[in-house]
C-alpha atoms as a PDB file:
ATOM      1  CA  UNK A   1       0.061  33.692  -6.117  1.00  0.00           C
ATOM      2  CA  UNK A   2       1.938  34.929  -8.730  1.00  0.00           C
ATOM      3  CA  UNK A   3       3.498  33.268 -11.405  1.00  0.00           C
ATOM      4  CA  UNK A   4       7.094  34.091 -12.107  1.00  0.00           C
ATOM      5  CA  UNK A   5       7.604  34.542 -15.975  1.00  0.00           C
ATOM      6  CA  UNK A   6      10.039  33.100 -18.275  1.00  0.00           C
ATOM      7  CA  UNK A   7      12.337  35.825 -19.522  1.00  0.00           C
ATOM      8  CA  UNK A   8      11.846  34.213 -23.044  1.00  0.00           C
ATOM      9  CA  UNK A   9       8.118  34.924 -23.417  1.00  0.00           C
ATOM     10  CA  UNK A  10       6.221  37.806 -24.188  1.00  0.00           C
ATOM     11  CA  UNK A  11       4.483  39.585 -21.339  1.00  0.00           C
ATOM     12  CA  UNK A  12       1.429  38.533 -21.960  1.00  0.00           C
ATOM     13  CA  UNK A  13       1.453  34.453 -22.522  1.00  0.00           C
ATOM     14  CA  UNK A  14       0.590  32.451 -19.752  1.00  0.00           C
ATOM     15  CA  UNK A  15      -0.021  28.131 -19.159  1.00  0.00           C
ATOM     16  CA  UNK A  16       2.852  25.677 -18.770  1.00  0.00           C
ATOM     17  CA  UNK A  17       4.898  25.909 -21.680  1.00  0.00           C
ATOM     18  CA  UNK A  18       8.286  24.832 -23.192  1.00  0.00           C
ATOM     19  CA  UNK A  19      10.822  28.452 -23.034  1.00  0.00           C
ATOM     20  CA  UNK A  20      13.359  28.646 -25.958  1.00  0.00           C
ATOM     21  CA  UNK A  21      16.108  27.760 -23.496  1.00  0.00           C
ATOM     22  CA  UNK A  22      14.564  24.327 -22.847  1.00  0.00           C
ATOM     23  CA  UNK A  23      13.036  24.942 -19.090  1.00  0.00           C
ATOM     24  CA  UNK A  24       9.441  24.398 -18.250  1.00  0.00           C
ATOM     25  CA  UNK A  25       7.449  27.100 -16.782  1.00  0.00           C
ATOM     26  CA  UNK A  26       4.096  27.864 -14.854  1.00  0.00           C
ATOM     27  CA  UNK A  27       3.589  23.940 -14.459  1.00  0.00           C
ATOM     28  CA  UNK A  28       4.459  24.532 -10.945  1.00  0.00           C
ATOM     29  CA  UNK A  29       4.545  20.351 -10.204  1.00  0.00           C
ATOM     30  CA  UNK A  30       6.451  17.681 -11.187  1.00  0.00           C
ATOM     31  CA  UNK A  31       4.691  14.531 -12.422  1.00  0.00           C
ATOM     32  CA  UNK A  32       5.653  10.990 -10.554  1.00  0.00           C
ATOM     33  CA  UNK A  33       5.708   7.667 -11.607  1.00  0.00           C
ATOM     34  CA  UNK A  34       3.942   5.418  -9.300  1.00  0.00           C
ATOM     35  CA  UNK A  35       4.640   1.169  -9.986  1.00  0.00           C
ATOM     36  CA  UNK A  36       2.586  -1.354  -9.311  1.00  0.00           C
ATOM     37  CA  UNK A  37       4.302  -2.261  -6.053  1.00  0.00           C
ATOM     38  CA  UNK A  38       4.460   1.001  -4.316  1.00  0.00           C
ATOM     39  CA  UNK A  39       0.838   0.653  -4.697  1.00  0.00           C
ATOM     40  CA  UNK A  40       0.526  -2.276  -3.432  1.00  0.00           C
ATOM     41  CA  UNK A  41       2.950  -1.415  -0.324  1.00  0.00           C
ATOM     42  CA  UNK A  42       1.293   1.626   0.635  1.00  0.00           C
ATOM     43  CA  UNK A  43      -2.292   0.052   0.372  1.00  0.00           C
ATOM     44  CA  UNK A  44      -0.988  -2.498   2.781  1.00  0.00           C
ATOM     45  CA  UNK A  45       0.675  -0.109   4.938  1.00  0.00           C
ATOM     46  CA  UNK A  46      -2.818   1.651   5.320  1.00  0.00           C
ATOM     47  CA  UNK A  47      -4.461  -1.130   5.814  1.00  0.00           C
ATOM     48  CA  UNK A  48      -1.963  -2.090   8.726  1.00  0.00           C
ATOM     49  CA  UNK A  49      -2.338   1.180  10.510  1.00  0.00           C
ATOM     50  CA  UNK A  50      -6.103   1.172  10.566  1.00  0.00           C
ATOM     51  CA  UNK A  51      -6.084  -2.611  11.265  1.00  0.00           C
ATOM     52  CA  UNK A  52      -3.907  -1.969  14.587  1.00  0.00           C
ATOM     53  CA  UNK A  53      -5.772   1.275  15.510  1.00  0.00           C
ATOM     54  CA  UNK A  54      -9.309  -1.224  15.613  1.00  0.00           C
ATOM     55  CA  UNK A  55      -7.752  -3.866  17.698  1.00  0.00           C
ATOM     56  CA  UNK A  56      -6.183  -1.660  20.333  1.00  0.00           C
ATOM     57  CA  UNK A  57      -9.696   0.347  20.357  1.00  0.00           C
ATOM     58  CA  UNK A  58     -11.309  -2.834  20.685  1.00  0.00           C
ATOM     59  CA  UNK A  59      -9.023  -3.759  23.218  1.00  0.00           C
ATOM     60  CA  UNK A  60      -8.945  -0.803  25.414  1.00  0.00           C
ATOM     61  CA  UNK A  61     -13.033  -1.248  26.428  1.00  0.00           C
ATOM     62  CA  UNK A  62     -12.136  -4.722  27.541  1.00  0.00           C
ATOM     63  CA  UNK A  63      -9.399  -4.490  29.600  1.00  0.00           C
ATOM     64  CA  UNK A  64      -7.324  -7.134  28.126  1.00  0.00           C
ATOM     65  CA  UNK A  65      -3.452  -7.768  29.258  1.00  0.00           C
ATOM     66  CA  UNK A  66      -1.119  -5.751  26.713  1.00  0.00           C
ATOM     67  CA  UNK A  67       0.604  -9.121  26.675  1.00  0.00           C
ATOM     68  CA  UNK A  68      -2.190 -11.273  25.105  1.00  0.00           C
ATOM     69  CA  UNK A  69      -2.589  -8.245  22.328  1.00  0.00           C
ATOM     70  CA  UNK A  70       1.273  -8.531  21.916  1.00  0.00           C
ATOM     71  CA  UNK A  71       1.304 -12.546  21.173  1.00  0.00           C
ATOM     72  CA  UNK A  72      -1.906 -12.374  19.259  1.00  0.00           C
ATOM     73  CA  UNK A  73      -0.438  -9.940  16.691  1.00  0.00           C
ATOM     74  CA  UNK A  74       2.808 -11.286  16.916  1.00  0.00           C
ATOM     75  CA  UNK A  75       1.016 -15.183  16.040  1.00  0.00           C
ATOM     76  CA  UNK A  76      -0.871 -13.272  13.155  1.00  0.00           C
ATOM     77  CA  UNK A  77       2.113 -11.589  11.560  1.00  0.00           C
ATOM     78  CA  UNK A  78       3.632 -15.336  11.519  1.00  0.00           C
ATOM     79  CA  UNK A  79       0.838 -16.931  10.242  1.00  0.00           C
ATOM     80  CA  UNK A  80       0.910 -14.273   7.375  1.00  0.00           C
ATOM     81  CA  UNK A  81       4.645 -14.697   6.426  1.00  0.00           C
ATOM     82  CA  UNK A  82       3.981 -18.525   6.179  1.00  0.00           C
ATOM     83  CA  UNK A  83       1.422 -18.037   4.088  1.00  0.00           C
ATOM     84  CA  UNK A  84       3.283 -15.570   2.133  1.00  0.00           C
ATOM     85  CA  UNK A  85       6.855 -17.835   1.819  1.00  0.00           C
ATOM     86  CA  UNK A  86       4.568 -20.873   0.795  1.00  0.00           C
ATOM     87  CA  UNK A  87       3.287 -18.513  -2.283  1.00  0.00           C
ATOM     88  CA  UNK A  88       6.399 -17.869  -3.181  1.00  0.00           C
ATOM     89  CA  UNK A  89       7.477 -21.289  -3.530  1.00  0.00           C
ATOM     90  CA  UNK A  90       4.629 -22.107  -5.453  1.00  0.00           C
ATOM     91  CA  UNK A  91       3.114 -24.636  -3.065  1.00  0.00           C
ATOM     92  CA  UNK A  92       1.119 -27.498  -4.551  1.00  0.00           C
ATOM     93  CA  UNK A  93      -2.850 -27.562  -3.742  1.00  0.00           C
ATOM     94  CA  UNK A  94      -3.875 -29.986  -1.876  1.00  0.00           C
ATOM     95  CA  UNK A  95      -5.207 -32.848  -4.072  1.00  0.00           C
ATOM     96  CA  UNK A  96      -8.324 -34.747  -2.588  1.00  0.00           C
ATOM     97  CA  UNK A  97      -9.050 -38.532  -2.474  1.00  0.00           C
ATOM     98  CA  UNK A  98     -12.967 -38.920  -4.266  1.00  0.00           C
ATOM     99  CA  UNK A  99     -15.434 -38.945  -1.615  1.00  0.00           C
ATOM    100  CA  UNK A 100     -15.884 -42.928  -0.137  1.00  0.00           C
ATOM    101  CA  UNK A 101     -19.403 -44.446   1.382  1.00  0.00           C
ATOM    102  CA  UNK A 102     -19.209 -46.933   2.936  1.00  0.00           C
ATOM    103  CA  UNK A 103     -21.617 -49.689   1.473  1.00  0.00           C
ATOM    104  CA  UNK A 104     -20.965 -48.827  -2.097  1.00  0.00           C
END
């Protein structure tokens, strides 16, 4: 594939320099920031696709109802936003009583 070249530069230069008029050439790509979170949200979303694609394999050689799958997920995805809302409000840990034995 060819290259197309910057009016600005001599015939024979090549690479992905700056031209006088202030354009970029022969990079070809753009560079893209990626944050922490959309990181973190596509790693879950990948994770959530090959999660559900093991379950319904598993699934389909037993024979289960669709309904039971259904609920089970459904119970799962609760359980996780729980768990998730009670982070968020920074929920205390659960502080123990010492161990007692009887006799002491």
């Amino acid at each position: 594939m060819r290259r197309a070249r910057c009016a600005h530069k001599p015939a024979g230069e090549s690479g992905s320099t700056r031209c006088r008029d202030g354009g970029e050439h022969g990079s070809g790509s753009k560079s893209v920031k990626a944050t922490f979170a959309s990181v973190i949200l596509q790693i879950m979303l990948v994770y959530l696709v090959f999660s559900l694609d093991s379950i319904i394999t598993a699934v389909g050689d037993n024979h289960v109802p669709k309904g039971n799958v259904y609920f089970g997920m459904a119970f799962s995805l609760a359980v996780e936003m729980l768990n998730i809302r009670m982070r968020k409000k920074g929920a205390r840990t659960v502080q123990l009583n010492p161990p007692h034995i009887p006799g002491d």
